[in-house]
Protein backbone atom coordinates (compact mmCIF):
# COMPACT_ATOMS: atom_id res chain seq x y z
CA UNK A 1 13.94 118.40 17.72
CA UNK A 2 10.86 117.67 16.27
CA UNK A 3 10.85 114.59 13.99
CA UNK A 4 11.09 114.86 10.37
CA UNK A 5 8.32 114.67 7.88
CA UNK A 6 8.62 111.95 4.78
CA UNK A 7 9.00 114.11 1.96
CA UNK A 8 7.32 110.98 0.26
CA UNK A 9 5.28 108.00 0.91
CA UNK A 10 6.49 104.82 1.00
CA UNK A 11 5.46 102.56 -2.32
CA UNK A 12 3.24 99.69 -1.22
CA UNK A 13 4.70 95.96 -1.56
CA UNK A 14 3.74 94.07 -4.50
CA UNK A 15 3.13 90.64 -4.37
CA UNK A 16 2.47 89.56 -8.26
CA UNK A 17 5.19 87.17 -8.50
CA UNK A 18 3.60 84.66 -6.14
CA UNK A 19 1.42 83.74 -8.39
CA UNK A 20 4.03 82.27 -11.11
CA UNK A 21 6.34 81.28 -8.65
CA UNK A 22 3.41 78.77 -6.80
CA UNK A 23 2.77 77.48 -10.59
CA UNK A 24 6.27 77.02 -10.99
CA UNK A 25 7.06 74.71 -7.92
CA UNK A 26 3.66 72.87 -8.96
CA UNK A 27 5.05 72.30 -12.47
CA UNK A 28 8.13 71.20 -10.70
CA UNK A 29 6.34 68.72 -8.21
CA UNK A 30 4.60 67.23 -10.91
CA UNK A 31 7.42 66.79 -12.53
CA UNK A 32 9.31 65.02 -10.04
CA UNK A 33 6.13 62.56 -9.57
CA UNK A 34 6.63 61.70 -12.93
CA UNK A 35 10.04 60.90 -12.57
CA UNK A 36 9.73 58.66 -9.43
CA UNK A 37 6.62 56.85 -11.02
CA UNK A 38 8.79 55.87 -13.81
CA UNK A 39 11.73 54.85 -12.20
CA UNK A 40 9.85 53.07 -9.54
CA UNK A 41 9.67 49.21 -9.95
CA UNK A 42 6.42 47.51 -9.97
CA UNK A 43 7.13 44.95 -7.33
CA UNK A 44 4.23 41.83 -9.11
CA UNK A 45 4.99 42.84 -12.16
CA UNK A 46 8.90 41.87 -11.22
CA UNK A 47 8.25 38.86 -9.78
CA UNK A 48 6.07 37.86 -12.74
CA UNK A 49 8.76 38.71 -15.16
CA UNK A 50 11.32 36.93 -13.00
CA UNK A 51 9.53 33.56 -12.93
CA UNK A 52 8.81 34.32 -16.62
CA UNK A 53 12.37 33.95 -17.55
CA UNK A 54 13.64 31.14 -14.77
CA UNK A 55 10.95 28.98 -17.10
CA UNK A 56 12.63 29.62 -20.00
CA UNK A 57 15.75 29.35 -18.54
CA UNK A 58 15.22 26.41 -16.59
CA UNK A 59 12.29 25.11 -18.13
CA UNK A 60 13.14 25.35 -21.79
CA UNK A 61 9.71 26.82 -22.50
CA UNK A 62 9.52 29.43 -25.24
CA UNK A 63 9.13 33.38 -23.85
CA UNK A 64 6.11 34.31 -26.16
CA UNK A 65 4.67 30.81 -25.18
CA UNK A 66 4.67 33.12 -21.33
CA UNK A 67 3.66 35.53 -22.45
CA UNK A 68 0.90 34.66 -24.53
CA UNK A 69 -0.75 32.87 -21.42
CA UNK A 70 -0.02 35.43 -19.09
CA UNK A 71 -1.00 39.05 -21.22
CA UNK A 72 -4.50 38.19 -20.87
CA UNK A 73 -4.70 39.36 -17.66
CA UNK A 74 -3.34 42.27 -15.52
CA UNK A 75 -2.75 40.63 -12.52
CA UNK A 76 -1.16 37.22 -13.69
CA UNK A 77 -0.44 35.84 -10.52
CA UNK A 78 -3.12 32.91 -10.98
CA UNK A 79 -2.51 32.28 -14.30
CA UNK A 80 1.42 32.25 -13.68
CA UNK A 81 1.05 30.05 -10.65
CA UNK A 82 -1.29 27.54 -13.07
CA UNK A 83 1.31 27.72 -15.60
CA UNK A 84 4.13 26.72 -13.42
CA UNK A 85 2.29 23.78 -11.92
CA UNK A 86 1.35 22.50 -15.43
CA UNK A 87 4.76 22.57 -16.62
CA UNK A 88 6.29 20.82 -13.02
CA UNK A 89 3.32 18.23 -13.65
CA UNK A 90 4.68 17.81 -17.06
CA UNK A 91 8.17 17.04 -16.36
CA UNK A 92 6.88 14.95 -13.83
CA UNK A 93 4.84 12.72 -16.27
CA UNK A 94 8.34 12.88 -18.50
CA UNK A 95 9.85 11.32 -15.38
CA UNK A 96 7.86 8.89 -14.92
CA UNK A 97 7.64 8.10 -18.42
CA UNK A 98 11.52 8.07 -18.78
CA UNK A 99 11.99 5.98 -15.34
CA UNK A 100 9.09 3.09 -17.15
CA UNK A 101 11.24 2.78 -19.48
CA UNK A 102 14.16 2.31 -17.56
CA UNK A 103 13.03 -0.33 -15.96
CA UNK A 104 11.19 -2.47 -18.62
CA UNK A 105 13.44 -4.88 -17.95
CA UNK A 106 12.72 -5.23 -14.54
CA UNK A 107 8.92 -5.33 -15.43
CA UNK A 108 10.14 -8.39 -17.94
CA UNK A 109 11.30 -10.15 -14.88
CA UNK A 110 8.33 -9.79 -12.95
CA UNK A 111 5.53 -10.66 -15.46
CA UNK A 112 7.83 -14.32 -15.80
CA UNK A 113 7.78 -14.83 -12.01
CA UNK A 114 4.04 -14.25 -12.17
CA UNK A 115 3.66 -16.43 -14.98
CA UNK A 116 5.90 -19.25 -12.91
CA UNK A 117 4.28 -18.55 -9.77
CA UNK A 118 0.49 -18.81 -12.01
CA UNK A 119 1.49 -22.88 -13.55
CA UNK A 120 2.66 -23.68 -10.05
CA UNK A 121 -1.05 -23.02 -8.93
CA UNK A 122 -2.60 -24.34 -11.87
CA UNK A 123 -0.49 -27.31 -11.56
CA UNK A 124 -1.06 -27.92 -7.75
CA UNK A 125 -4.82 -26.85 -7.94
CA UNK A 126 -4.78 -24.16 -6.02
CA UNK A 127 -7.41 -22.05 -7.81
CA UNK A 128 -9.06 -19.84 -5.91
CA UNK A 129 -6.91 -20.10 -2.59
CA UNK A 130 -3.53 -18.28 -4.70
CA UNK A 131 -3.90 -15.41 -6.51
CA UNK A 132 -1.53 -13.05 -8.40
CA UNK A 133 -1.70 -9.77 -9.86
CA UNK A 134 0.85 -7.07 -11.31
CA UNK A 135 -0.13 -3.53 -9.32
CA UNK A 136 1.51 -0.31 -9.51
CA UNK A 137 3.20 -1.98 -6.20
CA UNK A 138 4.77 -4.58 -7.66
CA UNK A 139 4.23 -8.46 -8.15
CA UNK A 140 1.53 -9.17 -5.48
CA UNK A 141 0.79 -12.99 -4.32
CA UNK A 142 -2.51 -13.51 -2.16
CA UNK A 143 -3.12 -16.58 0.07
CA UNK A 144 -6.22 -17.42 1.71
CA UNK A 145 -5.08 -18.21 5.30
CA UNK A 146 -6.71 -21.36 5.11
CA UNK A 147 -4.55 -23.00 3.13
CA UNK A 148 -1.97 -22.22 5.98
CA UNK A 149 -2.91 -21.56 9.40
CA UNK A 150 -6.08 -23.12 11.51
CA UNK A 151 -8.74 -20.70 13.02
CA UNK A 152 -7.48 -18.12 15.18
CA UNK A 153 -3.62 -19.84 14.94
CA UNK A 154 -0.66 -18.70 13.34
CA UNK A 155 1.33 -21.07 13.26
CA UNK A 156 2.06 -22.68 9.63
CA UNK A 157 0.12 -25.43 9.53
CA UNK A 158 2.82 -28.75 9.45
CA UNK A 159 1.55 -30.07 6.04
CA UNK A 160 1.05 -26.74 4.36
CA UNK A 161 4.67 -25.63 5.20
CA UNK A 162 5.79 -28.12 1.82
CA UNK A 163 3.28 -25.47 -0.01
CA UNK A 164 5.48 -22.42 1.45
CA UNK A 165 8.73 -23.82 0.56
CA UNK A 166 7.25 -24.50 -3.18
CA UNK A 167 6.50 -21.00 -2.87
CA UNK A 168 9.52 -19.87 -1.74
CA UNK A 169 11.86 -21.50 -4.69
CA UNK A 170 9.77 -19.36 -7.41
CA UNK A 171 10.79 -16.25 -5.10
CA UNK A 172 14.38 -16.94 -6.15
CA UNK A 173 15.50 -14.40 -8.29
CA UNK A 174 18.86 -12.89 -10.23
CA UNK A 175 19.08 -9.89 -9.06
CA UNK A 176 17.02 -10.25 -5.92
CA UNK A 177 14.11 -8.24 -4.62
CA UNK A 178 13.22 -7.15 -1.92
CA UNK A 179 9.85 -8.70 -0.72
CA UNK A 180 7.21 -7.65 1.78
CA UNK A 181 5.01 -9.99 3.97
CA UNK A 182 1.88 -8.87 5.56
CA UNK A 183 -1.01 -10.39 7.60
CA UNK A 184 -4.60 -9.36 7.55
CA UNK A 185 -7.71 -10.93 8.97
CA UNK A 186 -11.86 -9.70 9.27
CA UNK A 187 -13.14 -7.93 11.61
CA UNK A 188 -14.52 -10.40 13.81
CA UNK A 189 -12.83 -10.02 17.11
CA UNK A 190 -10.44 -13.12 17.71
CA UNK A 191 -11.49 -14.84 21.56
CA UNK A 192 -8.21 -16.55 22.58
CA UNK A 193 -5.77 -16.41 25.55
CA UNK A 194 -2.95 -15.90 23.06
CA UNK A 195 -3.63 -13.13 20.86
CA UNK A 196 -4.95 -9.93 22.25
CA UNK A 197 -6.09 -8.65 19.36
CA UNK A 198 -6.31 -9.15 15.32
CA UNK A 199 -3.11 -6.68 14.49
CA UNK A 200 -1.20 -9.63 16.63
CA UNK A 201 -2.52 -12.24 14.80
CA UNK A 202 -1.86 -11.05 11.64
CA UNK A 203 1.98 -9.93 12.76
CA UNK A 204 2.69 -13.34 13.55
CA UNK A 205 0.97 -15.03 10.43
CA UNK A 206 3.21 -12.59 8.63
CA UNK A 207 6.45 -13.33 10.82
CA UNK A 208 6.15 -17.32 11.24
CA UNK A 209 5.17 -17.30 7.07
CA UNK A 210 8.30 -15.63 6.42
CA UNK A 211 10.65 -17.39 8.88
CA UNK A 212 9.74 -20.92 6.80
CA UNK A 213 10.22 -18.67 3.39
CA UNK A 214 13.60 -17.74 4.61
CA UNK A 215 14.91 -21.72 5.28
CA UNK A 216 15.76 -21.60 1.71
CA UNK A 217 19.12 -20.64 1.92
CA UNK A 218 18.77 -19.00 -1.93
CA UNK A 219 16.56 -16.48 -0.27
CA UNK A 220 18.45 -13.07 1.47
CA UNK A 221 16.96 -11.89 4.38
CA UNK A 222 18.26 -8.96 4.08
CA UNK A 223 15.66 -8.25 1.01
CA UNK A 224 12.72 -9.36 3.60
CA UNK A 225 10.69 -7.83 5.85
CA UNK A 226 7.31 -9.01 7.61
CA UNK A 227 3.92 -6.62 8.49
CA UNK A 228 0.86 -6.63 10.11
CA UNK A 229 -2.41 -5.27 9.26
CA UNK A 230 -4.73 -6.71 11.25
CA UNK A 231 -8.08 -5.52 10.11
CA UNK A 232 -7.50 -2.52 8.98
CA UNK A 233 -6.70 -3.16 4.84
CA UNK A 234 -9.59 -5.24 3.85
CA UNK A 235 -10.22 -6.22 0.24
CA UNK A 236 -13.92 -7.09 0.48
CA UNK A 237 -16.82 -6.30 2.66
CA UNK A 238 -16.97 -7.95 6.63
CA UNK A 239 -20.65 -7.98 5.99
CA UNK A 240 -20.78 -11.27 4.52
CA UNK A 241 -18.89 -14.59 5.32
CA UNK A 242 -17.77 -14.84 1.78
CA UNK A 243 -16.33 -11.33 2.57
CA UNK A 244 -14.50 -12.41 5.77
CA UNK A 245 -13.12 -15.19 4.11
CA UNK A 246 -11.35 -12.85 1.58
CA UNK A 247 -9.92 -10.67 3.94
CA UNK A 248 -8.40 -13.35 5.90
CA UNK A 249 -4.72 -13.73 4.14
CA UNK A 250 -1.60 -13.61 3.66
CA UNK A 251 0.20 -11.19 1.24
CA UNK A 252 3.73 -11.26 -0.73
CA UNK A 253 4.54 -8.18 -2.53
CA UNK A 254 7.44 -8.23 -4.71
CA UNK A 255 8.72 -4.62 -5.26
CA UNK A 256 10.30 -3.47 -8.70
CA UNK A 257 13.93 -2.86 -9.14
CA UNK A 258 13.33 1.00 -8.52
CA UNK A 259 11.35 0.51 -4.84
CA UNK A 260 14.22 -2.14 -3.74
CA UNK A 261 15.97 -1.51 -0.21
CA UNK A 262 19.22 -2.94 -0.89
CA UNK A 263 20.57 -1.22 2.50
CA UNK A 264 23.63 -3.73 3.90
């Protein structure tokens, strides 16, 4: 059979609606854009506003007083780091002020032993070969070594030791401190069989000082303890004799009540 004819042509597709259906799904992409943009969470801006509130929290500072140092600019991080390192600085200075205060007493005590320890030199001329100063350290006592040891020795010398029991009764104190002893000498290198170097010189000026200290029985020993420094802490310059000379002593630091090692 033959094969029958289209009594009409077929209408040709129309493709119109594309066009308003692409500009829909761009509306709706946009859309959604939007609406992740604004319900993402700007990660800095977070952490900013985070550390914002832990200092008013924690810190007791005021929110606008934050805020007012940190709007100037967008990325805050260096200004908000700055901010946080003034205020630990400031509670630090409050700490220190607060822990002074605290211990005024103990600052009391130590000016009197100074002033003791200052009419016991005056009265046994020793001008000049004692000195004693208040430091952020404590209550520190300076002795030329030669008012107790012989060149290159360091052993107490037998007539000085009365000097370093003298000493040792104004180191008697209610409570008690504890109390460092260190050697030093120049730079000069020492030329005796005994001693191999300075540093072992200046341990055992420090140790055989503080083992005639300690014969006082009012003294703990507990609250002593002995160093050596060799040449390695000078107070003046090696260049000069007069220099040397300075550098060669003896030191007795008295720590204040808040440094003490009271360990049993």
């Amino acid at each position: 059979m033959s094969r029958r004819k289209k009594s009409k042509e077929e209408p040709e597709a129309n493709e119109s609606w594309l066009l308003p259906y692409s500009d829909l799904l761009t509306l709706l992409l946009a859309l959604f854009i939007v609406l992740f943009a604004m319900s993402s969470v700007d990660a800095e801006k977070f952490q900013k506003f985070s550390k914002v509130l832990n200092g008013v929290f924690v810190g007791g500072t005021s929110f606008f007083d934050y805020t007012k140092q940190t709007s100037g600019d967008d990325n805050g991080t260096s200004d908000t780091a700055k901010l946080i390192q003034q205020k630990k600085n400031d509670q630090t200075q409050e700490q220190t002020a607060a822990s002074n205060a605290a211990d005024a007493q103990t600052d009391t005590q130590l000016k009197q032993t100074k002033e003791k320890i200052d009419t016991y030199i005056k009265n046994s001329k020793l001008e000049g070969k004692f000195q004693t100063s208040l430091t952020s350290e404590g209550l520190m006592v300076t002795i030329r070594d030669n008012v107790l040891f012989d060149s290159g020795e360091a052993t107490v010398r037998q007539e000085d030791i009365k000097t370093a029991k003298q000493l040792s009764n104004l180191l008697v104190m209610d409570p008690p401190r504890s109390i460092i002893i260190s050697g030093h000498t120049d730079n000069q290198p020492i030329h005796n069989s005994i001693y191999a170097s300075n540093w072992d010189l200046s341990v055992m000026r420090a140790t055989n000082f503080l083992k005639v200290i300690l014969e006082n029985h009012h003294l703990n020993p507990k609250y002593f303890s002995a160093k050596g420094y060799g040449e390695y802490k000078p107070i003046a310059s090696n260049g000069t004799s007069a220099g040397r000379a300075k550098n060669r002593r003896v030191e007795v630091l008295i720590l204040p009540k808040q440094q003490q090692n009271t360990g049993k």
